[in-house]
N, C-alpha and C. Protein backbone atom coordinates (compact mmCIF):
# COMPACT_ATOMS: atom_id res chain seq x y z
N UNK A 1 -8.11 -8.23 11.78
CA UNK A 1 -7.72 -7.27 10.76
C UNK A 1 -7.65 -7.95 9.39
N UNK A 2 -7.31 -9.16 9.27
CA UNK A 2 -6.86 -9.56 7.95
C UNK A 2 -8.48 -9.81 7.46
N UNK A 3 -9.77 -10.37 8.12
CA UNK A 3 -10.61 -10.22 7.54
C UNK A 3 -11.08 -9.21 7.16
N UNK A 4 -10.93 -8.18 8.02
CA UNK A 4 -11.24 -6.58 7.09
C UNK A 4 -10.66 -6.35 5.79
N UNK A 5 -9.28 -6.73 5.84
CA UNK A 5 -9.11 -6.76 4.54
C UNK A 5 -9.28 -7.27 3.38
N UNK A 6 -9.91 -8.23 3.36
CA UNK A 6 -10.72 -9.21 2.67
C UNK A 6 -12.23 -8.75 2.27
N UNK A 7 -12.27 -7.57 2.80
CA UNK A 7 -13.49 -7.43 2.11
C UNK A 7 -13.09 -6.29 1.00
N UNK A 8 -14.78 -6.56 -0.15
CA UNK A 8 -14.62 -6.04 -1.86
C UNK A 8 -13.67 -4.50 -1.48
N UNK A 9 -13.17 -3.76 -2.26
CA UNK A 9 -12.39 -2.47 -2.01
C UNK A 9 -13.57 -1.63 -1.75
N UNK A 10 -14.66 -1.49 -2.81
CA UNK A 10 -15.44 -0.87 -2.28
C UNK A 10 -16.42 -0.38 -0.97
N UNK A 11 -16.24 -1.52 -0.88
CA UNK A 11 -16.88 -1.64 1.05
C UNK A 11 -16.05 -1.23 2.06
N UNK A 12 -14.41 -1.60 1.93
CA UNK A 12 -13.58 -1.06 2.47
C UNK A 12 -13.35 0.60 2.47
N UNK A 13 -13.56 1.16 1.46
CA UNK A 13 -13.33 2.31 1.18
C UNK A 13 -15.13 2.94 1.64
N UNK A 14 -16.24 2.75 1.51
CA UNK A 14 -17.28 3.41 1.91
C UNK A 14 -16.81 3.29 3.95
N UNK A 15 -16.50 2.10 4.25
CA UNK A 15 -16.46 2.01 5.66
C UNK A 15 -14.85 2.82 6.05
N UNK A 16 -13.89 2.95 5.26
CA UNK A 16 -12.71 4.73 5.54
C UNK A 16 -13.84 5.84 5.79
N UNK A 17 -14.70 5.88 4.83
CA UNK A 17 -15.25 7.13 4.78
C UNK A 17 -16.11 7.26 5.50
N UNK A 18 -16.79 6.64 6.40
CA UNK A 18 -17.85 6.58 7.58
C UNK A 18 -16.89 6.52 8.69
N UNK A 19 -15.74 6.32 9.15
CA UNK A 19 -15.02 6.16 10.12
C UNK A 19 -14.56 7.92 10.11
N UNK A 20 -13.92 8.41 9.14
CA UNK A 20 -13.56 9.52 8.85
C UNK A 20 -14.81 10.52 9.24
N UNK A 21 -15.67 10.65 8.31
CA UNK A 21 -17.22 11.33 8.98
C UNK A 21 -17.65 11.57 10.46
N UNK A 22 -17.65 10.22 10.82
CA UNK A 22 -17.77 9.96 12.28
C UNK A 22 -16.86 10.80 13.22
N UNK A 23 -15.26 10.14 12.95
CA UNK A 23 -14.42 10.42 14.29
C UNK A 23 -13.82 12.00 14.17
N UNK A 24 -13.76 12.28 12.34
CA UNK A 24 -13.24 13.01 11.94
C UNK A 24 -13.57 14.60 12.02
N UNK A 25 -14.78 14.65 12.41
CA UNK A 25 -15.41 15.94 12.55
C UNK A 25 -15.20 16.27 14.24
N UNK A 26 -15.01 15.64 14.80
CA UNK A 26 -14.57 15.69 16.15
C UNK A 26 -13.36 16.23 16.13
N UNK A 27 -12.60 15.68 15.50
CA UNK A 27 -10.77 15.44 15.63
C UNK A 27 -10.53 16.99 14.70
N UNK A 28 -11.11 17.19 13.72
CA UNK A 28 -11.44 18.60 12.94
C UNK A 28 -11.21 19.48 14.05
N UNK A 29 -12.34 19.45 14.96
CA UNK A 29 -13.15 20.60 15.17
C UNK A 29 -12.25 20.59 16.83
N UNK A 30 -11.94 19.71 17.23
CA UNK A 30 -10.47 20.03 18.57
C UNK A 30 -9.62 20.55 18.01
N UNK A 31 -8.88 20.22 16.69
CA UNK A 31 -7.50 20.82 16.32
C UNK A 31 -7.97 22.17 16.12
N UNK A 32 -8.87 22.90 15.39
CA UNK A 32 -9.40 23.48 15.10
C UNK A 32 -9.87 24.86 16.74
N UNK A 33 -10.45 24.39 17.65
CA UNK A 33 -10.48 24.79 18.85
C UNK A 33 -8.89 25.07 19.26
N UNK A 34 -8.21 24.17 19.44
CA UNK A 34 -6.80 24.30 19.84
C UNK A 34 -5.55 25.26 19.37
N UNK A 35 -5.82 25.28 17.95
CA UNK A 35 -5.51 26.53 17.32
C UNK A 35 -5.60 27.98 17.60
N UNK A 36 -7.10 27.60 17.71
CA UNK A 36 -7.52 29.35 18.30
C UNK A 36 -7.35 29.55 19.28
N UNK A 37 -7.18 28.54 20.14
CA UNK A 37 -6.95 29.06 21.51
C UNK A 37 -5.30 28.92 21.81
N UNK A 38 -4.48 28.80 20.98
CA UNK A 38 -3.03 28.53 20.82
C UNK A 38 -2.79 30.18 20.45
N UNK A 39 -3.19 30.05 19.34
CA UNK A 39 -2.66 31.73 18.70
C UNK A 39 -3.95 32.61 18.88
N UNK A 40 -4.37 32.72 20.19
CA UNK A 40 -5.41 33.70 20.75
C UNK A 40 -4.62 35.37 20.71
N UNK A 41 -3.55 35.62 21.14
CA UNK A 41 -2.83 36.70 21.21
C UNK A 41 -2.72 37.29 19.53
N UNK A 42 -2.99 36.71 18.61
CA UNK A 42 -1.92 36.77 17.50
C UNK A 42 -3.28 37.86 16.76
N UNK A 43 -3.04 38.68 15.71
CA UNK A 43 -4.26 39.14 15.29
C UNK A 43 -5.37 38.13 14.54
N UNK A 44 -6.80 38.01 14.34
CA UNK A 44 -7.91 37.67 13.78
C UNK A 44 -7.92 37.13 12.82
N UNK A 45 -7.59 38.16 12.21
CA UNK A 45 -7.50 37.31 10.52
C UNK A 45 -6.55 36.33 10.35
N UNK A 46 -4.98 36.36 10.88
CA UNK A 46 -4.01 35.34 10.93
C UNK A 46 -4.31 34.34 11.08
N UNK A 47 -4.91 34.24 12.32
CA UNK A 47 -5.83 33.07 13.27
C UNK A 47 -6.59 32.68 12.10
N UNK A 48 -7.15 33.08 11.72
CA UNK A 48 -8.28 32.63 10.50
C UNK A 48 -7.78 32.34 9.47
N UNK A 49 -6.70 32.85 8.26
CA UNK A 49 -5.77 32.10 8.20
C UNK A 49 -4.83 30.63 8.38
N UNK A 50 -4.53 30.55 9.57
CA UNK A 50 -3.63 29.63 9.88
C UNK A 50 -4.80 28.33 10.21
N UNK A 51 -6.11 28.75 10.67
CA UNK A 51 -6.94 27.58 11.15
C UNK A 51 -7.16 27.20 9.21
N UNK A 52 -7.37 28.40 8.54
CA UNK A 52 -8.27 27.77 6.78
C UNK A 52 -6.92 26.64 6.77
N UNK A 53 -5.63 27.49 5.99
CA UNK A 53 -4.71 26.34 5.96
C UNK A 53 -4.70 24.82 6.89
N UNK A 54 -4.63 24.89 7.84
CA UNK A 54 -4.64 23.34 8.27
C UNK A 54 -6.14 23.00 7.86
N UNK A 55 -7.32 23.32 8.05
CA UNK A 55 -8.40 22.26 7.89
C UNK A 55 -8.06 21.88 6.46
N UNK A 56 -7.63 22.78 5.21
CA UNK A 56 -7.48 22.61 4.20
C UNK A 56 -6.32 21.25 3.84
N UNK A 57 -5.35 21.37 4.42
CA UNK A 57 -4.30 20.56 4.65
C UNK A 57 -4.78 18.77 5.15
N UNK A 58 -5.92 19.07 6.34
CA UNK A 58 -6.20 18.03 6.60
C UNK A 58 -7.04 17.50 5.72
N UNK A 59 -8.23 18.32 4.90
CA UNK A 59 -9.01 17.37 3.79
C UNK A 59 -8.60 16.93 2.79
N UNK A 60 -7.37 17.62 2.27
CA UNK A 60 -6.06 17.30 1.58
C UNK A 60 -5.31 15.85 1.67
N UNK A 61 -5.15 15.82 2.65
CA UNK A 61 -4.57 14.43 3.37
C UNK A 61 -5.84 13.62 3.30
N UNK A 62 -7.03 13.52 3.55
CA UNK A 62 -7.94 12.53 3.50
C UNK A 62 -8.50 12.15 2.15
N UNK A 63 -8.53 13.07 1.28
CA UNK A 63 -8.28 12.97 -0.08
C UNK A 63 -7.46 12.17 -0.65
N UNK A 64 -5.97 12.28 -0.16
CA UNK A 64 -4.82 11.83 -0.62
C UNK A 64 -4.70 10.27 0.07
N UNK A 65 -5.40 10.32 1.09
CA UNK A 65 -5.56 8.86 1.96
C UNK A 65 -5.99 8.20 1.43
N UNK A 66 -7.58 8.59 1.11
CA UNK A 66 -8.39 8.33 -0.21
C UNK A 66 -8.49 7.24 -1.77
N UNK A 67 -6.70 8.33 -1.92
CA UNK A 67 -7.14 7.87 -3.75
C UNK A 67 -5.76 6.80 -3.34
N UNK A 68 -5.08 7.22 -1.91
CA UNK A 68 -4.11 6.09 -2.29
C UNK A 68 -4.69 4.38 -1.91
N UNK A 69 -5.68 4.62 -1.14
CA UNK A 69 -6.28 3.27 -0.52
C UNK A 69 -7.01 2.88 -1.93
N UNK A 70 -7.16 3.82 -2.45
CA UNK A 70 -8.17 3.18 -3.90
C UNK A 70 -7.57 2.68 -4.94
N UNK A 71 -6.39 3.28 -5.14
CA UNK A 71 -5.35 2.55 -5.90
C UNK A 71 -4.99 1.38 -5.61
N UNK A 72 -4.11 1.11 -4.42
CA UNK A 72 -3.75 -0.06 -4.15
C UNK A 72 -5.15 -1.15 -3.54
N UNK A 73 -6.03 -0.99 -3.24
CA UNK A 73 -6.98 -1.51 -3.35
C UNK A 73 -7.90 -2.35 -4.55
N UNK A 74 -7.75 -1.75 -5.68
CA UNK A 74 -8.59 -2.11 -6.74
C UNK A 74 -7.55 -2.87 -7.44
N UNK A 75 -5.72 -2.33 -7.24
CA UNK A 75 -5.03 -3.00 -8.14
C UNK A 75 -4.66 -4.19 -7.46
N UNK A 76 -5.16 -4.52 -6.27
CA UNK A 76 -4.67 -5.80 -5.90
C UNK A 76 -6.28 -6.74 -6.37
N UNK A 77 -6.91 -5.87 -6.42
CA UNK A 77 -8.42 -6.89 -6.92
C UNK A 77 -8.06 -7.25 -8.02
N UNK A 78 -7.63 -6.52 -8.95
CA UNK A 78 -7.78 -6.61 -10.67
C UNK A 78 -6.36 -7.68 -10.70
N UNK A 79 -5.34 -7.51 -10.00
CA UNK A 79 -4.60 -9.13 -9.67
C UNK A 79 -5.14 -10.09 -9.50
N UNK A 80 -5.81 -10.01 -8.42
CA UNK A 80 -6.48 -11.66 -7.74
C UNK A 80 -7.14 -12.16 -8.93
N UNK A 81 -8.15 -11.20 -9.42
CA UNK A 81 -9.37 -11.40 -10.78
C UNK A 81 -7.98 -12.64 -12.11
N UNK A 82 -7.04 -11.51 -12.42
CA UNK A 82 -6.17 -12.20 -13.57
C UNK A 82 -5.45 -13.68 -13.14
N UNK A 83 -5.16 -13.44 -11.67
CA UNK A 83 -4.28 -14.99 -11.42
C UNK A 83 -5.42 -15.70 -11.06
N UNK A 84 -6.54 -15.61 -11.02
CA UNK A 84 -8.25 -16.53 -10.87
C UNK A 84 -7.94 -16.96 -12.49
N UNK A 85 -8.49 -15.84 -13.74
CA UNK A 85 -8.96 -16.34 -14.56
C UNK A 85 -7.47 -16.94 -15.09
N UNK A 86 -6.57 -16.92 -14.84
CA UNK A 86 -5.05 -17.16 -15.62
C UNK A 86 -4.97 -19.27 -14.81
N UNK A 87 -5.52 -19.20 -13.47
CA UNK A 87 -4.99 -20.87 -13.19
C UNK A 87 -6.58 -21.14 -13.62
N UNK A 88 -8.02 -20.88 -13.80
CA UNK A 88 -8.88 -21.38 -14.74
C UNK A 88 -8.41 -21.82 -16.51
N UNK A 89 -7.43 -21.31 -16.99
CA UNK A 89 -7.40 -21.56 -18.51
C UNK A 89 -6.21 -22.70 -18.22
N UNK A 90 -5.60 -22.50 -17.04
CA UNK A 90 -4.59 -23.83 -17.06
C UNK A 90 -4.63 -25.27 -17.05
């Protein structure tokens, strides 16, 4: 693990988003199944409804997964970069 993290943010963050793509359209599309077949009794449109809200909720969250891995990602680069060029001038 710690070498994964060692790699550029950008690479880290294209390889979130291929993991997500991958496992994520699966994991979508069960919760998604499970729903409807949870609130099968309930009327149509509700159901349709309650499934928009969560997928919405979940791309929401991967979004939000997203910009937070990108934040703390780039701001620990743009550290390493300043304490590099900061013990070079020493």
């Amino acid at each position: 693990m710690g070498r994964l993290l060692n790699l550029k943010p950008l690479v880290f963050l294209i390889l979130f988003n291929y993991v997500v793509i991958i496992f994520g359209s699966y994991i979508f599309y069960t919760i998604q199944v499970n729903l409807e077949r949870t609130l099968r009794t309930l009327p149509r449109l509700l159901v349709g409804f309650v499934q928009a809200v969560v997928g919405l909720l979940l791309i929401l969250l991967w979004i939000f997964v997203w910009l937070s891995m990108y934040k703390h990602l780039f701001t620990r680069e743009i550290r390493r970069d300043t304490e590099k060029q900061a013990s070079n001038q020493a």
